[in-house]
PDB file of N, CA and C in Angstrom:
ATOM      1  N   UNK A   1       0.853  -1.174   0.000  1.00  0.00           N
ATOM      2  CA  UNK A   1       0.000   0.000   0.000  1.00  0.00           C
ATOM      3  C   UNK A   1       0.898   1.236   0.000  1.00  0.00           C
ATOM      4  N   UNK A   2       0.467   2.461  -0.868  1.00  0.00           N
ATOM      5  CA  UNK A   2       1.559   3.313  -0.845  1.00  0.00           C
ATOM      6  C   UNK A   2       1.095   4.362   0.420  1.00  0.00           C
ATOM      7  N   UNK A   3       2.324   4.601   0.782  1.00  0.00           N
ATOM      8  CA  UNK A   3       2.459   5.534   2.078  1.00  0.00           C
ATOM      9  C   UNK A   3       2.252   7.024   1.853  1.00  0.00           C
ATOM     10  N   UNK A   4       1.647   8.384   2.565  1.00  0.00           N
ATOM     11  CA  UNK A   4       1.749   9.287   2.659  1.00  0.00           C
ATOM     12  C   UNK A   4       2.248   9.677   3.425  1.00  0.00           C
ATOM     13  N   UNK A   5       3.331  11.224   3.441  1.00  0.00           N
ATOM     14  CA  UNK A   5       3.606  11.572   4.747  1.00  0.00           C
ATOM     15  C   UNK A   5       2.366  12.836   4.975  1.00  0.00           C
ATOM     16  N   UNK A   6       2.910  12.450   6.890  1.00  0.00           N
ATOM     17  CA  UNK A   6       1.448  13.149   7.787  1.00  0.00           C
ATOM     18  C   UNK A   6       2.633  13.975   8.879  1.00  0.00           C
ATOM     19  N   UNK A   7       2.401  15.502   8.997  1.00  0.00           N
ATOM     20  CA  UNK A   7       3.170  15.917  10.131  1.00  0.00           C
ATOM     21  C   UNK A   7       2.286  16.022  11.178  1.00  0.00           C
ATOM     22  N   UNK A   8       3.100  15.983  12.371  1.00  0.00           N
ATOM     23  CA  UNK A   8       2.835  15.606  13.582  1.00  0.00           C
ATOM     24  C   UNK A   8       3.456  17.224  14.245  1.00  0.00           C
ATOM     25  N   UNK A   9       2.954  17.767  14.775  1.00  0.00           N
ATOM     26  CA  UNK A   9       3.565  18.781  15.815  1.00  0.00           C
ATOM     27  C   UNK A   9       3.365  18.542  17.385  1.00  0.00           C
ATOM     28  N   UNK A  10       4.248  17.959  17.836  1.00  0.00           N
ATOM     29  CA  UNK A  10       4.581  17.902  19.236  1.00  0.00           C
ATOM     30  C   UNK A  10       5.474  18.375  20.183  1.00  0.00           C
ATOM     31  N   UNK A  11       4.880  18.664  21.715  1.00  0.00           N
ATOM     32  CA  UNK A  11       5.771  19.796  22.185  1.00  0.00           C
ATOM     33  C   UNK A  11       7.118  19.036  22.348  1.00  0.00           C
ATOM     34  N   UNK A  12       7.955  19.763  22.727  1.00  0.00           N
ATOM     35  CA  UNK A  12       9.558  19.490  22.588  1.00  0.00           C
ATOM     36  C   UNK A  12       9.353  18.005  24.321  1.00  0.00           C
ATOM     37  N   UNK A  13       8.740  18.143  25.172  1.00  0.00           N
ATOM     38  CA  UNK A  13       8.713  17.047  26.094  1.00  0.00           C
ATOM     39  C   UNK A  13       8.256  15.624  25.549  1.00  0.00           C
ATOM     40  N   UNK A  14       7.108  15.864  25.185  1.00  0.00           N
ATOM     41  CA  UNK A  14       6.522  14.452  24.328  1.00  0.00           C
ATOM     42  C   UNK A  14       7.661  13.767  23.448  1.00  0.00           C
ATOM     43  N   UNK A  15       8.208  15.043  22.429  1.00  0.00           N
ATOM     44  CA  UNK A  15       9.182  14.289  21.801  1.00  0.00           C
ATOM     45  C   UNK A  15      10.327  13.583  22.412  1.00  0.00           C
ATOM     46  N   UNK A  16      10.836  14.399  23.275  1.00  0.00           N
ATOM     47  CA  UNK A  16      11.867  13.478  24.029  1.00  0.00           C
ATOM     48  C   UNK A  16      11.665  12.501  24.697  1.00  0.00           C
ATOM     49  N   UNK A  17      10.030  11.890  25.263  1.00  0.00           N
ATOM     50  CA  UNK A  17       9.677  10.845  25.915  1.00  0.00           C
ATOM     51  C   UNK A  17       9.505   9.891  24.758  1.00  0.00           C
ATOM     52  N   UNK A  18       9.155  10.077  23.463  1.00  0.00           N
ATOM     53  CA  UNK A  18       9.324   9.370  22.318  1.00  0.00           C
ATOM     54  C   UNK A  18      10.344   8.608  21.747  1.00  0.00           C
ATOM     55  N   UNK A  19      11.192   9.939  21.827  1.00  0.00           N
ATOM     56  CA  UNK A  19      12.928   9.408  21.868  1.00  0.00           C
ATOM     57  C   UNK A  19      13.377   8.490  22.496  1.00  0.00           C
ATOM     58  N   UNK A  20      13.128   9.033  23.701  1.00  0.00           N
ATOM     59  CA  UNK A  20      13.947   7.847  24.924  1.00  0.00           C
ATOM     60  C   UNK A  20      13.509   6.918  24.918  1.00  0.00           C
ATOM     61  N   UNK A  21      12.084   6.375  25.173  1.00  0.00           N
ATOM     62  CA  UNK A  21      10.991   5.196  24.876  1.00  0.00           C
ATOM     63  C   UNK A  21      11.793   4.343  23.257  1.00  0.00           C
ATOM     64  N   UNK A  22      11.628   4.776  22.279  1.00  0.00           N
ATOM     65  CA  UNK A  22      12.118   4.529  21.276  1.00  0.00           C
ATOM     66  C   UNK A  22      13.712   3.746  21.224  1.00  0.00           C
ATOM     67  N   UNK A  23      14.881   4.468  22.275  1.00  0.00           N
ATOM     68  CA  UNK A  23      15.868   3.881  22.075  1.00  0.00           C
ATOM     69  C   UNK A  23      16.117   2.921  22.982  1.00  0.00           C
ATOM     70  N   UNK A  24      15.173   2.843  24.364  1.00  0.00           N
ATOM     71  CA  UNK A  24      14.833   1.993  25.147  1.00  0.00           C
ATOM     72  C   UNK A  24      14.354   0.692  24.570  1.00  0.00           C
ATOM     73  N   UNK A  25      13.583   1.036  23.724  1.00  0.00           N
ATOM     74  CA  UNK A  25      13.139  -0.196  22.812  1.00  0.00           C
ATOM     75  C   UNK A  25      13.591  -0.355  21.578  1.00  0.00           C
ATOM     76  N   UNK A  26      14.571  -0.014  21.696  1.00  0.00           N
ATOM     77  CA  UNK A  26      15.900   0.013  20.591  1.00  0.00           C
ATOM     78  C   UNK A  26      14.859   0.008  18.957  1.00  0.00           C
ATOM     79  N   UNK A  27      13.939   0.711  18.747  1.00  0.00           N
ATOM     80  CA  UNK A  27      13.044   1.152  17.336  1.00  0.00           C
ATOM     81  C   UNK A  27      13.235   2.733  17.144  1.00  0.00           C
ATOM     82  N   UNK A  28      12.898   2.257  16.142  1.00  0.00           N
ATOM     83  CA  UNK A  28      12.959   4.078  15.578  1.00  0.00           C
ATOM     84  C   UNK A  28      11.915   4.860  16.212  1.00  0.00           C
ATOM     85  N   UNK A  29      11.873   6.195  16.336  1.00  0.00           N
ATOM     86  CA  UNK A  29      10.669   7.261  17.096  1.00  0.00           C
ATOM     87  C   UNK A  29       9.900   7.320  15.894  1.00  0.00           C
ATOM     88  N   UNK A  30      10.072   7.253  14.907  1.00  0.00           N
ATOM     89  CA  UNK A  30       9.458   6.545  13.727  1.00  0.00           C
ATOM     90  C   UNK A  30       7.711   5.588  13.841  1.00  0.00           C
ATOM     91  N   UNK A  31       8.854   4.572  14.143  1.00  0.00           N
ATOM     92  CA  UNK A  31       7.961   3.336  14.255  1.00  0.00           C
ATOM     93  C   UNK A  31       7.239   3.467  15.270  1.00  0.00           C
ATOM     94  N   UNK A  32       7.887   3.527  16.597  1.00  0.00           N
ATOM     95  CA  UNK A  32       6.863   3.575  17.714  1.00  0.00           C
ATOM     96  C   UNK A  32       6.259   4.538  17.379  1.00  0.00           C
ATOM     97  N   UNK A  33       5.804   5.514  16.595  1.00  0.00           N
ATOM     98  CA  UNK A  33       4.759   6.939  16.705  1.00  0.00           C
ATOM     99  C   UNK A  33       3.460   5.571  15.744  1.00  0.00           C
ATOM    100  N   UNK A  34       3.976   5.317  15.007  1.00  0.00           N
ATOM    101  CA  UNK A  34       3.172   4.403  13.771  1.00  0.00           C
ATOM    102  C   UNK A  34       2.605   2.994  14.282  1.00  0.00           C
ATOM    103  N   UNK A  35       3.027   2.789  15.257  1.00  0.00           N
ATOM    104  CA  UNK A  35       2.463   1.415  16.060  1.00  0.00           C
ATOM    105  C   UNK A  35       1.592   2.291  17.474  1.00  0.00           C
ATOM    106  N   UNK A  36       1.416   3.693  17.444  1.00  0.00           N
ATOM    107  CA  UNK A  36       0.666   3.811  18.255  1.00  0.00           C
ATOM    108  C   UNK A  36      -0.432   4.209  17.721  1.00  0.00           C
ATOM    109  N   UNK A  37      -0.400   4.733  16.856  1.00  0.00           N
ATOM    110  CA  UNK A  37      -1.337   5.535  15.831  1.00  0.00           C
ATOM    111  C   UNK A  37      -2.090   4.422  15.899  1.00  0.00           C
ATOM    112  N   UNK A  38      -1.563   3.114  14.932  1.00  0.00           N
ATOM    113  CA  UNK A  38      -2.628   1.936  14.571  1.00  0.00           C
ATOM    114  C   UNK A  38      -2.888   1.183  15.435  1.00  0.00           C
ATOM    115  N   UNK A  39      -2.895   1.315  16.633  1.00  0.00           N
ATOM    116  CA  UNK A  39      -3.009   0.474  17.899  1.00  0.00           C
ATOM    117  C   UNK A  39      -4.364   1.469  18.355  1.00  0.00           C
ATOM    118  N   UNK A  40      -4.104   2.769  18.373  1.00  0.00           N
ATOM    119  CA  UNK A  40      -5.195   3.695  18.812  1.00  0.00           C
ATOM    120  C   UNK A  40      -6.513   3.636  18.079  1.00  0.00           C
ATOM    121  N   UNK A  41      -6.363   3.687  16.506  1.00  0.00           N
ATOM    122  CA  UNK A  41      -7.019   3.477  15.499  1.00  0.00           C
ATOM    123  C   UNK A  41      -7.875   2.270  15.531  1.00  0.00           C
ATOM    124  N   UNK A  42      -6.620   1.315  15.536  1.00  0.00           N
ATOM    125  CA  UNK A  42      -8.065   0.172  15.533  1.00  0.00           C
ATOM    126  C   UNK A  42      -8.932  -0.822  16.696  1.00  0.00           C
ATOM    127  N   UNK A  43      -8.440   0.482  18.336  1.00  0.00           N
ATOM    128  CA  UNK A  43      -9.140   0.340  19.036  1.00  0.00           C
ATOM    129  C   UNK A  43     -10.371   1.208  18.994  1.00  0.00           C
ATOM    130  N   UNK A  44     -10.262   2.367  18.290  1.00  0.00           N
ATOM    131  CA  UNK A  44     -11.545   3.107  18.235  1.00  0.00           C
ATOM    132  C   UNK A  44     -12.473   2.359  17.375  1.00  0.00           C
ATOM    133  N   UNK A  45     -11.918   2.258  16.641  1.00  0.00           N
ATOM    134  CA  UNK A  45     -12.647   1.532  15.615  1.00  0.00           C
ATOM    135  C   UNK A  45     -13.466  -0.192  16.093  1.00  0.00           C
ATOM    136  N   UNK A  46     -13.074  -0.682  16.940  1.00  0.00           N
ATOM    137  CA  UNK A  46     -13.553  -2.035  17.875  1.00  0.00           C
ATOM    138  C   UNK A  46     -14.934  -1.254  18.950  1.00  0.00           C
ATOM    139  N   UNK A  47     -14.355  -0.114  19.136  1.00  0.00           N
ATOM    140  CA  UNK A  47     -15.175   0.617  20.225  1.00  0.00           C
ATOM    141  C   UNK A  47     -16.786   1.618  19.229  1.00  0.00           C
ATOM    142  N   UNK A  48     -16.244   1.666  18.297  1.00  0.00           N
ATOM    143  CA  UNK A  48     -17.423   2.154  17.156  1.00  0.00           C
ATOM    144  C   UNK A  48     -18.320   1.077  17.009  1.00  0.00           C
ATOM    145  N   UNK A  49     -17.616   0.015  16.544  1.00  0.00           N
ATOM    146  CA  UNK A  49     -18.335  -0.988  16.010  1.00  0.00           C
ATOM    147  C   UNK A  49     -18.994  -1.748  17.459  1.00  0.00           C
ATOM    148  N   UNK A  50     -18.984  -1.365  18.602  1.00  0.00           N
ATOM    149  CA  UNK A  50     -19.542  -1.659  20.052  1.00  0.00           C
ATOM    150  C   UNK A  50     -20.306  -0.891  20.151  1.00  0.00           C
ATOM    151  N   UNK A  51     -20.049   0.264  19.949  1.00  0.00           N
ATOM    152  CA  UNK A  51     -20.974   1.643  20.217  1.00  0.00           C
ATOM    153  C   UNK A  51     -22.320   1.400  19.410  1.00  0.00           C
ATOM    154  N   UNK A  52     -21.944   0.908  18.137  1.00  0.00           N
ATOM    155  CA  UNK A  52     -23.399   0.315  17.174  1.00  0.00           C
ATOM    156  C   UNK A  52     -24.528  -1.044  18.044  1.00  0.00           C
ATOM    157  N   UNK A  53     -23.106  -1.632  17.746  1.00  0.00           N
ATOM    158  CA  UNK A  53     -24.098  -3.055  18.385  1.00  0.00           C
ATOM    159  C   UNK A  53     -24.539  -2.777  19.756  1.00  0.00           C
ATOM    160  N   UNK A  54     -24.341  -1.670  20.212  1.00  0.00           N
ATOM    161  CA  UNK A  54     -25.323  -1.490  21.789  1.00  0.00           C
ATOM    162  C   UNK A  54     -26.634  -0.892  21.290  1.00  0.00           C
ATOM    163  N   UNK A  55     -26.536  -0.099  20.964  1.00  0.00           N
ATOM    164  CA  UNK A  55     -27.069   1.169  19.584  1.00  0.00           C
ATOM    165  C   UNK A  55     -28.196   0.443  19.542  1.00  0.00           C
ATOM    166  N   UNK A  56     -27.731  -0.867  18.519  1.00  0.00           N
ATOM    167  CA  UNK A  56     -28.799  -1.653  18.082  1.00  0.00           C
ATOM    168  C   UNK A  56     -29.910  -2.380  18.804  1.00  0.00           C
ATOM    169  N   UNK A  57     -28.839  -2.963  20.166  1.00  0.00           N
ATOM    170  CA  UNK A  57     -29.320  -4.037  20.490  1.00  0.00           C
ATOM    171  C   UNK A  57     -30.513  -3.000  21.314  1.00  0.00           C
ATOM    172  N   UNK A  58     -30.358  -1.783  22.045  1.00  0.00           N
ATOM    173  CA  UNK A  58     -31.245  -1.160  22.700  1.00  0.00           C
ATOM    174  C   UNK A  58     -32.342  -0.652  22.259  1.00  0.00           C
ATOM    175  N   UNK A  59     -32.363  -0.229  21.100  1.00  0.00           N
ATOM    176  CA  UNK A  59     -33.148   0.001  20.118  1.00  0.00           C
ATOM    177  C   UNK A  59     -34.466  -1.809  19.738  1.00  0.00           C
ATOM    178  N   UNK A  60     -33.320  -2.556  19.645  1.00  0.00           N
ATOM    179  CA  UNK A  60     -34.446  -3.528  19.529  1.00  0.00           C
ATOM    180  C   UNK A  60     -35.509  -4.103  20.511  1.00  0.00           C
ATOM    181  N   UNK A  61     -34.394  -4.056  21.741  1.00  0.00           N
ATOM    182  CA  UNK A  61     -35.299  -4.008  23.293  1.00  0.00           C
ATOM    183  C   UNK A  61     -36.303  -3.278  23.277  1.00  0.00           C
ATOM    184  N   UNK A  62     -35.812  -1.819  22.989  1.00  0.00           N
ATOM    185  CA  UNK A  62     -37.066  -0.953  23.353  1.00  0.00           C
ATOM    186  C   UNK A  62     -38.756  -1.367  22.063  1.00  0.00           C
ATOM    187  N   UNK A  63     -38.347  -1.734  21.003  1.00  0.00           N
ATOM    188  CA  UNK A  63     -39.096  -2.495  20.172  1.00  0.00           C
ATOM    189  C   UNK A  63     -39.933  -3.500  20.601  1.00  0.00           C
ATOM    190  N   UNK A  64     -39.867  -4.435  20.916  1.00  0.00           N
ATOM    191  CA  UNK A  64     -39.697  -5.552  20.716  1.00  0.00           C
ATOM    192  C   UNK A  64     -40.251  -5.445  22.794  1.00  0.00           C
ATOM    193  N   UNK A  65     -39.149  -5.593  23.319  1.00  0.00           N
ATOM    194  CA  UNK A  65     -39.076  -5.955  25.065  1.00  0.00           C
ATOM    195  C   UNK A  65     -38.583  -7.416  24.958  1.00  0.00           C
ATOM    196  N   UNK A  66     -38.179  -8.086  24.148  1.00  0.00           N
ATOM    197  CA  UNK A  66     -37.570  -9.099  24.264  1.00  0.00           C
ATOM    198  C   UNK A  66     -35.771  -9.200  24.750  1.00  0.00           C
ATOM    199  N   UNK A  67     -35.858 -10.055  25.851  1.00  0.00           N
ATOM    200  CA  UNK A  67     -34.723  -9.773  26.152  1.00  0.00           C
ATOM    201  C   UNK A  67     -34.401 -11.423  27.093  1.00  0.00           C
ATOM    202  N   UNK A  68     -33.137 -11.574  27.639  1.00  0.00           N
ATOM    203  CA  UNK A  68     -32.895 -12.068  28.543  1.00  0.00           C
ATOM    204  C   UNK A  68     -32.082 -11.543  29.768  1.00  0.00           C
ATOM    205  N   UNK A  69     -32.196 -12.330  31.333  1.00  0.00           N
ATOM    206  CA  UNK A  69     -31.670 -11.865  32.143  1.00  0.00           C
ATOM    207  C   UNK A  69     -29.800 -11.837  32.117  1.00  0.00           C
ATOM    208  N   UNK A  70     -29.439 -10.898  33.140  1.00  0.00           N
ATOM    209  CA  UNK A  70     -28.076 -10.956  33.168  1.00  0.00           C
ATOM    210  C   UNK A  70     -27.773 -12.589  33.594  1.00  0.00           C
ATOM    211  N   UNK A  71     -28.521 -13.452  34.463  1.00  0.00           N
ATOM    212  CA  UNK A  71     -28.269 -14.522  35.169  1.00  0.00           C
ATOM    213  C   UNK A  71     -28.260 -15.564  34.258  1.00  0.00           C
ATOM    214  N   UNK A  72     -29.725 -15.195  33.288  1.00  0.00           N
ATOM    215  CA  UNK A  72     -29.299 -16.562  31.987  1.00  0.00           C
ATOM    216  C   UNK A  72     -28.227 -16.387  30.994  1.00  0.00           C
ATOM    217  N   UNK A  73     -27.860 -15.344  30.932  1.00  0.00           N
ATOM    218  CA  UNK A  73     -26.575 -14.737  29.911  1.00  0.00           C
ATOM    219  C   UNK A  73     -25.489 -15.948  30.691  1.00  0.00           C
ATOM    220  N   UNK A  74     -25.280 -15.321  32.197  1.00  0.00           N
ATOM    221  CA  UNK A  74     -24.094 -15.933  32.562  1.00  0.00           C
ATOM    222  C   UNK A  74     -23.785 -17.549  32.744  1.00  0.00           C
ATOM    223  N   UNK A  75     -25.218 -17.814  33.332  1.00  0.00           N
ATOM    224  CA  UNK A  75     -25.574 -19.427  33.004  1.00  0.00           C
ATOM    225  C   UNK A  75     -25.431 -19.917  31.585  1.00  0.00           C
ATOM    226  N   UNK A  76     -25.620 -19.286  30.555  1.00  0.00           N
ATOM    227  CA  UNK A  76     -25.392 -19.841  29.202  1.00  0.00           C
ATOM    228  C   UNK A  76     -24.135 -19.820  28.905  1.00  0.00           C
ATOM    229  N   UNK A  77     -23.399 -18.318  28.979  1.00  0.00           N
ATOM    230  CA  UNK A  77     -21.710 -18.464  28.946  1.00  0.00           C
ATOM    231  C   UNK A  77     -20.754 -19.136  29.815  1.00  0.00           C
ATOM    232  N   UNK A  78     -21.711 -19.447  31.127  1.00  0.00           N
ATOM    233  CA  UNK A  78     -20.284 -20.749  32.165  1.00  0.00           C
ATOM    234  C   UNK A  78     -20.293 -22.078  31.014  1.00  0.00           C
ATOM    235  N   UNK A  79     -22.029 -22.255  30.996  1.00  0.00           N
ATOM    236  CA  UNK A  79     -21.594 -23.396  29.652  1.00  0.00           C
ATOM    237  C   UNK A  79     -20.990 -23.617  28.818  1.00  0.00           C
ATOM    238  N   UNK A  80     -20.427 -22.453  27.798  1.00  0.00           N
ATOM    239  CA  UNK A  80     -19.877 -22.734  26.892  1.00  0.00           C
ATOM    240  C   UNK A  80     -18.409 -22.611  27.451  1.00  0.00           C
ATOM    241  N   UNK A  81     -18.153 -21.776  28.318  1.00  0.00           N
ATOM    242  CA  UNK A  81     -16.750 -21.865  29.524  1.00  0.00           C
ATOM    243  C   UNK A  81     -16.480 -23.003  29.547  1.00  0.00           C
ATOM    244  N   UNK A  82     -17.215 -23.937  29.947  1.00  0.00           N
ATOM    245  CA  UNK A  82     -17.145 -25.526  30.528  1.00  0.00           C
ATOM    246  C   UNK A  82     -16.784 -26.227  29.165  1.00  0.00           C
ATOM    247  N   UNK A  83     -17.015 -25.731  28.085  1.00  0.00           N
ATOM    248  CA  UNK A  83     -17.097 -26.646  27.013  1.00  0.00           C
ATOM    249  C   UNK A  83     -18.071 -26.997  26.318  1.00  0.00           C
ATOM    250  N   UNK A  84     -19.245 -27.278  26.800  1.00  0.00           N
ATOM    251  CA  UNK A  84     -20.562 -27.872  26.321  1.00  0.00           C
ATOM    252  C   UNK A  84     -21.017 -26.909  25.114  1.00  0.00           C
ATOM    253  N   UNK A  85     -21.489 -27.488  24.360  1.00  0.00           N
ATOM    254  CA  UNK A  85     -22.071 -26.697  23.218  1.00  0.00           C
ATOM    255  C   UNK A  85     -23.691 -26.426  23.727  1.00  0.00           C
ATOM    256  N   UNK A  86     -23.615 -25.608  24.110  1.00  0.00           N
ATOM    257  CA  UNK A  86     -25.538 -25.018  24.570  1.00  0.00           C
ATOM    258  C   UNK A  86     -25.874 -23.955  23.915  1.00  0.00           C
ATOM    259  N   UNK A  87     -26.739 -24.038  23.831  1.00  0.00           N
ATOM    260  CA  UNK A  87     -28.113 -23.122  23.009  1.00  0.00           C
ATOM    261  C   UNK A  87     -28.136 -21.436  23.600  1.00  0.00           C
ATOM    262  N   UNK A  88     -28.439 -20.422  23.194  1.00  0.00           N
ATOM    263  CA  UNK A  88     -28.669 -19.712  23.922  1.00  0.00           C
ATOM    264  C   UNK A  88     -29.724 -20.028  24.464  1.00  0.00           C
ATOM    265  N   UNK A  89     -30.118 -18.901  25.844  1.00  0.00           N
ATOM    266  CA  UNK A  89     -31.613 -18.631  26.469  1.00  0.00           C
ATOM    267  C   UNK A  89     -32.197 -17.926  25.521  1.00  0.00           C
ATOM    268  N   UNK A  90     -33.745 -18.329  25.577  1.00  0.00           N
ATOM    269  CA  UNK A  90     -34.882 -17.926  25.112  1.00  0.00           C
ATOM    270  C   UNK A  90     -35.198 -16.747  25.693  1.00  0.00           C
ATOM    271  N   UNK A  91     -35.232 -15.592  24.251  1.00  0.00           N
ATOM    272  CA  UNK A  91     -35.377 -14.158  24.720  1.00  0.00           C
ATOM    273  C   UNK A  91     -37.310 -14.157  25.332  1.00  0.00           C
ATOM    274  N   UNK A  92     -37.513 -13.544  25.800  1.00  0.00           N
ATOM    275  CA  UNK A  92     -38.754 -13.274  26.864  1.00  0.00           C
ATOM    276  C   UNK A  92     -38.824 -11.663  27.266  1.00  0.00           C
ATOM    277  N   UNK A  93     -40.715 -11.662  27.453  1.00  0.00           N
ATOM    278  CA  UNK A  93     -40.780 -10.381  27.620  1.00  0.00           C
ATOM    279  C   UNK A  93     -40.853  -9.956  29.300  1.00  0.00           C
TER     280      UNK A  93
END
């Protein structure tokens, strides 16, 4: 994929904690700026795509009122914890 350059303006402290971090971890201030970027990035992006599926799922509750308890959630997930292949609980109003 071809690369663009992007400037960054940071105060003269940050940079030197960059630096030092950087030669501490013997990488370029380079790289570590670029492994934080996409580390940041495609946690927002996990947290968007959460932000929806709550979005949704509340939206359908309020629809609908079908739901299950926190207790059968957790009873269904020790199961699959344990191994067993189980069904979900039956949503209810």
């Amino acid at each position: 994929m071809p690369t663009v350059t992007t400037n960054l303006k940071l105060d003269s402290e940050l940079k030197g904690r960059i630096q030092r971090l950087a030669h501490t971890k013997r990488r370029s201030a380079h790289r570590l700026l670029l492994d934080a970027v996409e580390q940041y990035v495609d946690r927002e992006e996990r947290r968007e795509v959460l932000r929806v599926e709550v979005t949704e799922a509340w939206e359908d509750y309020q629809r609908t009122g079908l739901h299950v308890t926190a207790a059968e959630a957790d009873a269904w997930m020790a199961q699959l914890e344990s191994g067993k292949d189980a069904e979900p609980p039956e949503c209810h109003r």
